[in-house]
C-alpha atoms as a PDB file:
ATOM      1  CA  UNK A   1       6.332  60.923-145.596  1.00  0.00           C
ATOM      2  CA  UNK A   2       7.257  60.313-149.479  1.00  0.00           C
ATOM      3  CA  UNK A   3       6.336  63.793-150.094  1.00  0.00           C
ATOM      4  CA  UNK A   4       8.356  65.268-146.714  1.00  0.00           C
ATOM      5  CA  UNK A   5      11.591  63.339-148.079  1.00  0.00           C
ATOM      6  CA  UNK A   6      11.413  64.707-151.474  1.00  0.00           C
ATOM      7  CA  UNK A   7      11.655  68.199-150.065  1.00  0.00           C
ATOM      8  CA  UNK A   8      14.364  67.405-147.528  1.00  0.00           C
ATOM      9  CA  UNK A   9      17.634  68.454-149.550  1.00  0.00           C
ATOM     10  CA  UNK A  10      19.115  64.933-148.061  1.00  0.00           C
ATOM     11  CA  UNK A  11      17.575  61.561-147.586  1.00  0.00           C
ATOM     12  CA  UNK A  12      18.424  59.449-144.256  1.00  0.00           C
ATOM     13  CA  UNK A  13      18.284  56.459-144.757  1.00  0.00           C
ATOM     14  CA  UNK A  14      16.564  55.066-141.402  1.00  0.00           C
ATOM     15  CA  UNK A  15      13.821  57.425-142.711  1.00  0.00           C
ATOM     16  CA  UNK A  16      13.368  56.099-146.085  1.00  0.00           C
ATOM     17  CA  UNK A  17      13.219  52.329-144.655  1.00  0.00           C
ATOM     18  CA  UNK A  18      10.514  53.154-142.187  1.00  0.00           C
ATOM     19  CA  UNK A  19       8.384  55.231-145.250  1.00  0.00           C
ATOM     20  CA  UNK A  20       9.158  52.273-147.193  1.00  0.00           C
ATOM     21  CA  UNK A  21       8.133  49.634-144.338  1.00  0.00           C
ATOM     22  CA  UNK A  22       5.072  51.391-143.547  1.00  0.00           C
ATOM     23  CA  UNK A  23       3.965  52.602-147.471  1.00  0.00           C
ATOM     24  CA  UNK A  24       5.363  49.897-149.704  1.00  0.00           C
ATOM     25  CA  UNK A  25       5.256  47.088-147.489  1.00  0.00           C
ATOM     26  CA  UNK A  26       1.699  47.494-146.211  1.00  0.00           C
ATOM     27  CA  UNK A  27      -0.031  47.344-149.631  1.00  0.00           C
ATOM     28  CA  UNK A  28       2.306  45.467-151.775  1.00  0.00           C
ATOM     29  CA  UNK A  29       3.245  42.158-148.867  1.00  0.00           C
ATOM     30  CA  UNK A  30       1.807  42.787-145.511  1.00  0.00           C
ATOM     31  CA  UNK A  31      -2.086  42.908-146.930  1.00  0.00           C
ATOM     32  CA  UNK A  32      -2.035  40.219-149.537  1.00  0.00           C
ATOM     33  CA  UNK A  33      -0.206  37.724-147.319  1.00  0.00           C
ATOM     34  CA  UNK A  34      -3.154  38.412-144.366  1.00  0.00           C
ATOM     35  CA  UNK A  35      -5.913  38.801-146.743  1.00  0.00           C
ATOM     36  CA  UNK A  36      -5.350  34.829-147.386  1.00  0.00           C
ATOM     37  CA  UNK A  37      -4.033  34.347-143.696  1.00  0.00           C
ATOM     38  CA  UNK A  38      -6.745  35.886-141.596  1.00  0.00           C
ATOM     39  CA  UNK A  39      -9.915  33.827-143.375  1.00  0.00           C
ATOM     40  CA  UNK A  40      -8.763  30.847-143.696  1.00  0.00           C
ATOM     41  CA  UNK A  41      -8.507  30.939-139.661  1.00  0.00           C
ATOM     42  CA  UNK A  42      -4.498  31.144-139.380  1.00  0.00           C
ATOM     43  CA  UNK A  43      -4.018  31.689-135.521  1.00  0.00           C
ATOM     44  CA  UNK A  44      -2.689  35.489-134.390  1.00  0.00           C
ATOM     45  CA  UNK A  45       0.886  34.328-134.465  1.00  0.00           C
ATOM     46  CA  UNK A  46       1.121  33.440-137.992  1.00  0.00           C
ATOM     47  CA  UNK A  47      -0.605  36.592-138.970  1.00  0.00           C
ATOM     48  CA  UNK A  48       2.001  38.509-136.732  1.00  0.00           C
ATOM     49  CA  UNK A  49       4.845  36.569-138.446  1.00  0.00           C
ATOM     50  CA  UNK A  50       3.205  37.393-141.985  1.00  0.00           C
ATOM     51  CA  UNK A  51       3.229  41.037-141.458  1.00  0.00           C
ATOM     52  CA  UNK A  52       6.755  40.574-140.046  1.00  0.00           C
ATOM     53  CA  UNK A  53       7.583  38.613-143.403  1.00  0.00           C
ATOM     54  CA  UNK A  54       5.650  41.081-145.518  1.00  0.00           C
ATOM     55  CA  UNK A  55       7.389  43.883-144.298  1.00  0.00           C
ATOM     56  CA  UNK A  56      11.091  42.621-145.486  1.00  0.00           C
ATOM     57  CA  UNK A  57       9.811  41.703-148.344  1.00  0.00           C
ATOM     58  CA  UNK A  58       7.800  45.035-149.171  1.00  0.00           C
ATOM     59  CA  UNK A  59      11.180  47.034-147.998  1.00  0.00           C
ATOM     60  CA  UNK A  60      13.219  44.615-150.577  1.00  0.00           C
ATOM     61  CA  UNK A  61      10.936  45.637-153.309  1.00  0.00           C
ATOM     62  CA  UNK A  62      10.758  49.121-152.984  1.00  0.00           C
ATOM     63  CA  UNK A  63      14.949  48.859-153.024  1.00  0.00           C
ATOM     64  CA  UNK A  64      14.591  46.451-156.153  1.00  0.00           C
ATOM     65  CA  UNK A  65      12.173  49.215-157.682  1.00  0.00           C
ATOM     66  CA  UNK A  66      14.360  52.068-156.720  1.00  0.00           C
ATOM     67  CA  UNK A  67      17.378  50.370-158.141  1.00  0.00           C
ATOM     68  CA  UNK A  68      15.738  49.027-161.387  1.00  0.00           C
ATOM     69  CA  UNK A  69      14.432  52.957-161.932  1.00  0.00           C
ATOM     70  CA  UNK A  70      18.380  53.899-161.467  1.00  0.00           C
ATOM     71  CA  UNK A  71      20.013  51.350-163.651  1.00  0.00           C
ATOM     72  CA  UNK A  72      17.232  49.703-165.101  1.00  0.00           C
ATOM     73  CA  UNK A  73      16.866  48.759-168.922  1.00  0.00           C
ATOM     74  CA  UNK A  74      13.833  51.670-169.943  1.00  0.00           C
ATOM     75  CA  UNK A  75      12.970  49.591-172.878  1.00  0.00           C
ATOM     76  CA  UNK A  76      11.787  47.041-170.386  1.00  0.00           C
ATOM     77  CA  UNK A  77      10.651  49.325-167.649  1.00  0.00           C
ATOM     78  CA  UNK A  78       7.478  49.452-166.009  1.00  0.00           C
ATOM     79  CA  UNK A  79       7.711  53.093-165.627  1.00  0.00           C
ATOM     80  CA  UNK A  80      10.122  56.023-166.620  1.00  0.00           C
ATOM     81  CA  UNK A  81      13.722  55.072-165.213  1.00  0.00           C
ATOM     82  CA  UNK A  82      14.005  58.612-164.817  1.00  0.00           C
ATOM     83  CA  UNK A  83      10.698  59.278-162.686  1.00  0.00           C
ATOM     84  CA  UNK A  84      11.613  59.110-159.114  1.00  0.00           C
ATOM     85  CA  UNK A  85      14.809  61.196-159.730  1.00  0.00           C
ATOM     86  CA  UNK A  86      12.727  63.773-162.050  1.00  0.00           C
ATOM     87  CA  UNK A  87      10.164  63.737-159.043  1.00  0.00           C
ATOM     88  CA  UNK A  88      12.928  64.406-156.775  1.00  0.00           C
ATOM     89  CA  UNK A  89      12.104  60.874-154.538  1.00  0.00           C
ATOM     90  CA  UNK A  90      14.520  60.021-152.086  1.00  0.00           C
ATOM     91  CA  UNK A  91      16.203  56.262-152.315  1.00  0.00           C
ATOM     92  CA  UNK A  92      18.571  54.299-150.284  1.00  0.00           C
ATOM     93  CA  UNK A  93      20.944  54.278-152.849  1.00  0.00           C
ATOM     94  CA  UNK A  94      20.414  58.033-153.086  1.00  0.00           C
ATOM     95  CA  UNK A  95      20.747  58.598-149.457  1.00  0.00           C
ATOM     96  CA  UNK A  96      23.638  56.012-148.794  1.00  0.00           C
ATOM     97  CA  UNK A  97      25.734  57.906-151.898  1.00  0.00           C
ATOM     98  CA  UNK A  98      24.980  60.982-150.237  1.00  0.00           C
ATOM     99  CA  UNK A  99      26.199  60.437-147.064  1.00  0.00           C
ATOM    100  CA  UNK A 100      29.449  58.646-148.570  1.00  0.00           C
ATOM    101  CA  UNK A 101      32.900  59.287-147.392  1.00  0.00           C
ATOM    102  CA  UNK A 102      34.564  60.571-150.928  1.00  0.00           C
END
């Protein structure tokens, strides 16, 4: 789905949360909260409301990351601030400025 967005010449921005809920969010919230969850017994709701809760919070770090590689200071950078736009990645804030009323 990353890839697929790249190529599209405009980003929606429904798309982007659901590659970002179902990419980001698995690996990065959703897995580390029900790795802990699941064997130390936690009952089926709690693990449902985990993966709810690590969803948000995956989607809110994927926007943090996406804004950080935007505006961020590239001394103190993780990565290239100029990677996902060299890469041609669709953002939100890439897709919302795109679809802007001038």
């Amino acid at each position: 789905m990353d890839v697929e967005l790249a190529a599209a010449n405009q980003g929606h921005v429904d798309a982007l949360l659901a590659m970002y809920e179902s990419n980001t969010s698995v690996y990065s919230s959703c897995a580390p909260l029900q790795v802990g969850a699941v064997p130390a017994g936690a009952p089926t709701s709690v693990v449902e409301f985990l993966s709810r809760v690590g969803k948000a919070l995956g989607v809110a770090l994927q926007i943090t990351d996406d804004l950080l590689g935007t505006f961020g200071d590239p001394s103190g950078a993780a990565k290239s601030i100029e990677s996902d736009a060299r890469e041609g990645k669709q953002t939100v804030l890439a897709a919302l400025l795109a679809t802007a009323d001038p």
